[in-house]
Protein backbone atom coordinates (compact mmCIF):
# COMPACT_ATOMS: atom_id res chain seq x y z
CA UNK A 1 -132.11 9.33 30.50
CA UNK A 2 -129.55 12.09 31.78
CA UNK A 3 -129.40 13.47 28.66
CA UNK A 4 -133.09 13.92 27.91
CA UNK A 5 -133.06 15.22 31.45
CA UNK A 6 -130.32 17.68 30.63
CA UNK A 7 -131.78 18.71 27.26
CA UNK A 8 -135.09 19.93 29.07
CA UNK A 9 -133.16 21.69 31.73
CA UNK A 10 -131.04 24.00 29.76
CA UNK A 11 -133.75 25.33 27.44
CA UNK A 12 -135.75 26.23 30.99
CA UNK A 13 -132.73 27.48 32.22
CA UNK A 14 -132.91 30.05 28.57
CA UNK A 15 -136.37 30.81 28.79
CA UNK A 16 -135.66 31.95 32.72
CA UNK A 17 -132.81 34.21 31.63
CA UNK A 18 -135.03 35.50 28.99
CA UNK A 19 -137.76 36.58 31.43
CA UNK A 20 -135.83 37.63 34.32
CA UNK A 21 -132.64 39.04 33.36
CA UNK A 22 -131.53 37.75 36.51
CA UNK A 23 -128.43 35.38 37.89
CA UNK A 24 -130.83 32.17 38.60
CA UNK A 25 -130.21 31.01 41.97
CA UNK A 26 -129.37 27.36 41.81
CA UNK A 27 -130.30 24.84 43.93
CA UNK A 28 -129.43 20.95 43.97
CA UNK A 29 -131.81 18.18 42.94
CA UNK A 30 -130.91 14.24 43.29
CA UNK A 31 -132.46 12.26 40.33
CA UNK A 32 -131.97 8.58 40.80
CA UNK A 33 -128.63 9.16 42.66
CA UNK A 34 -127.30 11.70 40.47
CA UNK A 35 -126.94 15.43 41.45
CA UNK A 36 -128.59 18.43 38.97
CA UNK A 37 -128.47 21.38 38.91
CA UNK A 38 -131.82 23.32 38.25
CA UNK A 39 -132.86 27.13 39.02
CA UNK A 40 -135.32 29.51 40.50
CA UNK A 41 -135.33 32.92 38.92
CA UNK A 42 -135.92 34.90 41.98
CA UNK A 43 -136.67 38.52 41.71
CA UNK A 44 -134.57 41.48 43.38
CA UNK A 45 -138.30 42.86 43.93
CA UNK A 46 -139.58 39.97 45.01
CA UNK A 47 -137.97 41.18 48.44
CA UNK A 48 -138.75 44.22 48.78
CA UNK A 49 -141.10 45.62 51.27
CA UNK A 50 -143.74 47.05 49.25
CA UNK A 51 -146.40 49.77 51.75
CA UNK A 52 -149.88 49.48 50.99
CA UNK A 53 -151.88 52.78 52.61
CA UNK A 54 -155.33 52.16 53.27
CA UNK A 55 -157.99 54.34 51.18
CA UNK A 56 -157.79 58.14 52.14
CA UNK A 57 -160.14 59.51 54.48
CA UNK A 58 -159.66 62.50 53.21
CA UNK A 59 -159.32 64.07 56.85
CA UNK A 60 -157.83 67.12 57.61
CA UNK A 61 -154.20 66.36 58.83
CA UNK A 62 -150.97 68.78 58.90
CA UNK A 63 -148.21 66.42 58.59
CA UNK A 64 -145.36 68.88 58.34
CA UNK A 65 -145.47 72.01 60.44
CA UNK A 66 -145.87 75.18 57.89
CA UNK A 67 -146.05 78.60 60.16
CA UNK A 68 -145.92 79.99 63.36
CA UNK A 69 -150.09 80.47 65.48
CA UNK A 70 -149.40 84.06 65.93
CA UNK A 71 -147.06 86.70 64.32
CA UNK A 72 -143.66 86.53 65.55
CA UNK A 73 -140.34 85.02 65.97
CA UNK A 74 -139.62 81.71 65.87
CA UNK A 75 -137.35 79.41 68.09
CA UNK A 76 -136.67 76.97 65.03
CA UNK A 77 -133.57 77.36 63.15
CA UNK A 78 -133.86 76.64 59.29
CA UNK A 79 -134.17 73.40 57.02
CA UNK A 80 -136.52 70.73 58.20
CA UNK A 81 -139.43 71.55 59.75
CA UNK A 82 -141.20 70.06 62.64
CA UNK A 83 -142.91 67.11 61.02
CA UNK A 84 -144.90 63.88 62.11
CA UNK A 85 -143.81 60.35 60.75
CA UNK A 86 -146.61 59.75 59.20
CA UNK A 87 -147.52 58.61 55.35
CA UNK A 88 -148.76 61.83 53.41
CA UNK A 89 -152.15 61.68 54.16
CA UNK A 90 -151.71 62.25 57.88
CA UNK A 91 -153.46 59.00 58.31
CA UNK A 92 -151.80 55.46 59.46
CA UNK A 93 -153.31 52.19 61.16
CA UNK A 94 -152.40 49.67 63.93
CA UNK A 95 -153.35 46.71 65.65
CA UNK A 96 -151.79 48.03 68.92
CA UNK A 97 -153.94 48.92 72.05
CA UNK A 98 -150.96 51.01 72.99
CA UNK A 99 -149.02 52.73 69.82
CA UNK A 100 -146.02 54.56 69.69
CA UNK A 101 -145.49 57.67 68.22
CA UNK A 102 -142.55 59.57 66.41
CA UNK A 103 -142.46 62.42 64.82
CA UNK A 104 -138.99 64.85 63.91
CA UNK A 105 -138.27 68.17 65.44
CA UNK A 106 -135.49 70.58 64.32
CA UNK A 107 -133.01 72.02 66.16
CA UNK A 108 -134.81 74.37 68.29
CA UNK A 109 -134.94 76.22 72.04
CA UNK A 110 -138.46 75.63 72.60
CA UNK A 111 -139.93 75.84 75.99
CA UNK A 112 -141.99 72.60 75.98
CA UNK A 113 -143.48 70.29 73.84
CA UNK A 114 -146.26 68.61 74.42
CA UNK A 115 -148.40 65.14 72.99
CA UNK A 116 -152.17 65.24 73.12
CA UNK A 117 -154.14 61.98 71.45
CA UNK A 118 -158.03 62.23 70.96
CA UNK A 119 -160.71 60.04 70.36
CA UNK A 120 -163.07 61.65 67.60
CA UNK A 121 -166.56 61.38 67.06
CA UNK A 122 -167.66 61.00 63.44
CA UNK A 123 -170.89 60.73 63.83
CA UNK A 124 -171.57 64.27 65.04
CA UNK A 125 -171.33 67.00 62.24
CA UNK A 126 -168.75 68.93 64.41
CA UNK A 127 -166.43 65.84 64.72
CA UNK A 128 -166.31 66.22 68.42
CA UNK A 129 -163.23 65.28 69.99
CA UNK A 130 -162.28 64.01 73.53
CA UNK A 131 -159.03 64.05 74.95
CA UNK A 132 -157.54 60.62 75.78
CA UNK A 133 -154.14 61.41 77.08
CA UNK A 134 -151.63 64.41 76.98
CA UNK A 135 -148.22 64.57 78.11
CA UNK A 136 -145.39 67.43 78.30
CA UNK A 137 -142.52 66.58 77.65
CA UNK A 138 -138.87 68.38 77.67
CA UNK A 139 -138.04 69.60 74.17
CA UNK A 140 -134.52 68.53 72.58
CA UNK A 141 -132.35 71.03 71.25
CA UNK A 142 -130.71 69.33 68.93
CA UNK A 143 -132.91 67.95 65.87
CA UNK A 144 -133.52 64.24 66.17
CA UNK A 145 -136.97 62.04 65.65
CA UNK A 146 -138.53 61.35 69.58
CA UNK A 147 -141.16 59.14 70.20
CA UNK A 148 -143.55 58.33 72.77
CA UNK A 149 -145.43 55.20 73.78
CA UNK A 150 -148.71 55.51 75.29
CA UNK A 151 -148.84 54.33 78.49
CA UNK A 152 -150.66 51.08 79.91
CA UNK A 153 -151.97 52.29 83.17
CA UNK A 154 -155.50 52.39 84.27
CA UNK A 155 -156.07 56.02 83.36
CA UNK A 156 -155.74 55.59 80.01
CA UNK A 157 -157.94 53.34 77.99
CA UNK A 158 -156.51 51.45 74.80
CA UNK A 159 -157.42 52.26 71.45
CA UNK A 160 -160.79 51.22 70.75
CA UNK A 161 -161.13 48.93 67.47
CA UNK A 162 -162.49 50.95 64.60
CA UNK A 163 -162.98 54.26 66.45
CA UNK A 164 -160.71 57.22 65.09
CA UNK A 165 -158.33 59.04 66.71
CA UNK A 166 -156.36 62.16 66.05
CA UNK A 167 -152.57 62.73 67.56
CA UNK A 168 -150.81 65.97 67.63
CA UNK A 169 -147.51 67.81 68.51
CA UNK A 170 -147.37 71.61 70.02
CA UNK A 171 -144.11 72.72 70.09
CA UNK A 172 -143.84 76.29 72.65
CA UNK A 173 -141.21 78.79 71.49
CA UNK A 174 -142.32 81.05 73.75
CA UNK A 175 -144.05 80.14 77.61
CA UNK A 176 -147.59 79.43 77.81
CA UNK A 177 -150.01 82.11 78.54
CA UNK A 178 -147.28 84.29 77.15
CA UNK A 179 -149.40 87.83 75.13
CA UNK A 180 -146.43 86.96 72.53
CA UNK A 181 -146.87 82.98 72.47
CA UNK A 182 -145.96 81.57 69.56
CA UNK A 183 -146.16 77.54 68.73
CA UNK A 184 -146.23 75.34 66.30
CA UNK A 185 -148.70 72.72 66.15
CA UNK A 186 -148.77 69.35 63.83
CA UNK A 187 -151.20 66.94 63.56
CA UNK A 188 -152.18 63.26 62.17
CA UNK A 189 -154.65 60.65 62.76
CA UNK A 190 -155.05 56.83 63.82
CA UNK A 191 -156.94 53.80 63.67
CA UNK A 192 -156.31 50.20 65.43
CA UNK A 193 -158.33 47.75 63.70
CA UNK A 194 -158.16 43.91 63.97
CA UNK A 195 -156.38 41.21 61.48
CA UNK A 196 -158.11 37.93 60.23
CA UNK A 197 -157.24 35.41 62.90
CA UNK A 198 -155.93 33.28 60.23
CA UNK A 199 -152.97 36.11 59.66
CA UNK A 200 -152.84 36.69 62.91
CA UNK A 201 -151.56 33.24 64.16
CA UNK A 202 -149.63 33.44 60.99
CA UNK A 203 -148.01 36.66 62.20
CA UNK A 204 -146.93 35.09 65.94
CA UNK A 205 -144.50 32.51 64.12
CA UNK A 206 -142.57 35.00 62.24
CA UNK A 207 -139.38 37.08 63.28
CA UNK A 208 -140.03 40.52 63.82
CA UNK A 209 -138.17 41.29 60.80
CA UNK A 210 -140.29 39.03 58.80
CA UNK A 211 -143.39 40.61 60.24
CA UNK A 212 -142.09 43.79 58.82
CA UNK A 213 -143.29 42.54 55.09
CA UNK A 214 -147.01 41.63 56.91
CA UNK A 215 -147.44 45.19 58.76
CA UNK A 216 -146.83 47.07 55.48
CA UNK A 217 -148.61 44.55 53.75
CA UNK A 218 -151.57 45.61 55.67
CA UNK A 219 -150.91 49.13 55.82
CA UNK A 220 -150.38 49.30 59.38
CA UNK A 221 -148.09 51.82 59.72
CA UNK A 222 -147.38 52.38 63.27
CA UNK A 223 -146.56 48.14 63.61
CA UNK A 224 -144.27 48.68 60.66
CA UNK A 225 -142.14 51.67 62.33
CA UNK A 226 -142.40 50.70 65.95
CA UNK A 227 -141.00 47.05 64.94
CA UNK A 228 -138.53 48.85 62.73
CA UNK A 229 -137.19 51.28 65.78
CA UNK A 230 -136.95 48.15 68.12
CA UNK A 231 -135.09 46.25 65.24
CA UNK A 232 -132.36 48.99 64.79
CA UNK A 233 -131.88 49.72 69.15
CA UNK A 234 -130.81 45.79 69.17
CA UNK A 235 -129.44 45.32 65.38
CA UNK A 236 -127.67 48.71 64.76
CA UNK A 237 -125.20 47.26 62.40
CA UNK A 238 -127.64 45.43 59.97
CA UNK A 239 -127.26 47.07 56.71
CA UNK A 240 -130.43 45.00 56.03
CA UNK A 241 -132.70 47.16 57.89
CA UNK A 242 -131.18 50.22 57.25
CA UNK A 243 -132.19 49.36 53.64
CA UNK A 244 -135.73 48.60 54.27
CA UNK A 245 -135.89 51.41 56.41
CA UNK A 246 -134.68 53.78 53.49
CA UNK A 247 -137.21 51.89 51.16
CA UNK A 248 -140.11 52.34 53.26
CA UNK A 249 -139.26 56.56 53.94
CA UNK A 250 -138.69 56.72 49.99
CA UNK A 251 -142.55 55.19 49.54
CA UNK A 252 -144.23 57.87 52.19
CA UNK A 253 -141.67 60.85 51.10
CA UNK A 254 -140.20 61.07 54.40
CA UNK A 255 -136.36 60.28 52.61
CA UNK A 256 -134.68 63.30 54.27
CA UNK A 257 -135.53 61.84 57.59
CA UNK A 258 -133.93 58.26 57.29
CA UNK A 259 -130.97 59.13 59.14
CA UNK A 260 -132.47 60.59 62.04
CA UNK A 261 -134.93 57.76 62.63
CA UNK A 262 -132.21 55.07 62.15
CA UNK A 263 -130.64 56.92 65.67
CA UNK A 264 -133.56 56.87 67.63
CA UNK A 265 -133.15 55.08 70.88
């Protein structure tokens, strides 16, 4: 009997080698008080966190800063430009009431920068937009990815489900009301939307790192790089996420800012 056993095994253990190209990984199996040895081909890939984006909307978006509003000097120094972490659409969901959102800023000696988030009407031909929430904030001189989380007060009113909303970024070089102003303004858009219920009680029994392969899964985007964030501020030294994190920037062409969103705080 062990050696009909055996004699199936090894020709599965072949045929896996064959297909895989892989180490198997081995696992222990008691047959009638005697220990095997069988094997599970399991795929590097198998692991890795794959993004699906949601269709395009084919909306307008400026992901990336490009030029200045008006003619004139800048207060950016070269090589990166002002940019929002964003797919390259412009154009990432959630299932939060109350996002966060990063974006990158060079090394600069702006004046102010400031986050404005509005709720868009696409039912009216001139997209009409309301502002939600805006915020000034002090502008960091040295380049780095900020952040902001919008706040839960009763002034401003969580995402709506299914209603679109656009996000930007003014960065002031110069003061406002200035006759020489010159800014730079990015922009991007959002959507929260709603899982199936059945995913969603799935989703409260997992780690946060294992939720990581459901938000991209999903293509929600700002789950997948808020969770990310909060994983590297208490896990700096995982090389684990630091690898996902480089996986996921490679997939939305946002590479050259790995390291600076690995350090945000």
């Amino acid at each position: 009997m062990r050696k009909q056993l055996i004699s199936k095994i090894y020709p599965f253990l072949i045929l896996n080698w064959l297909i895989f190209g892989l180490p198997a990984a081995v696992c222990a199996v008691n047959f009638r008080g005697q220990n095997f040895l069988l094997s599970s081909a399991i795929s590097k890939q198998n692991s890795r966190i794959k993004l699906k984006k949601p269709p395009s909307r084919g909306l307008p978006a400026k992901r990336e800063a490009g030029g200045t509003r008006r003619y004139g000097s800048t207060c950016f120094t070269g090589g990166i430009p002002l940019t929002l972490l964003l797919p390259e659409d412009g154009f990432g969901l959630t299932t939060s009431a109350y996002p966060r959102f990063f974006w990158y800023v060079p090394e600069n000696t702006a004046k102010k920068v400031e986050f404005s988030l509005y709720r868009v009407n696409q039912k009216t031909k001139a997209k009409q937009k309301q502002l939600v929430y805006k915020q000034s904030l002090q502008p960091s001189k040295q380049a780095k990815v900020q952040s902001i989380q919008l706040p839960k007060n009763r002034q401003i009113s969580p995402l709506q489900i299914n209603q679109l909303y656009q996000w930007s970024v003014t960065i002031f070089c110069t003061p406002e009301n200035d006759a020489s102003e010159v800014s730079r303004t990015v922009e991007g858009w959002v959507e929260r939307v709603t899982l199936p219920q059945r995913v969603a009680r799935n989703l409260q029994t997992l780690s946060p790192k294992n939720r990581l392969f459901v938000y991209a899964e999903r293509g929600l985007w700002f789950d997948l790089l808020s969770t990310l964030a909060e994983l590297h501020y208490y896990r700096p030294s995982d090389v684990s996420l630091s690898d996902i994190t480089t996986d996921i920037f490679e997939q939305v062409e946002l590479s050259e800012l790995t390291q600076s969103f690995l350090a945000v705080k």
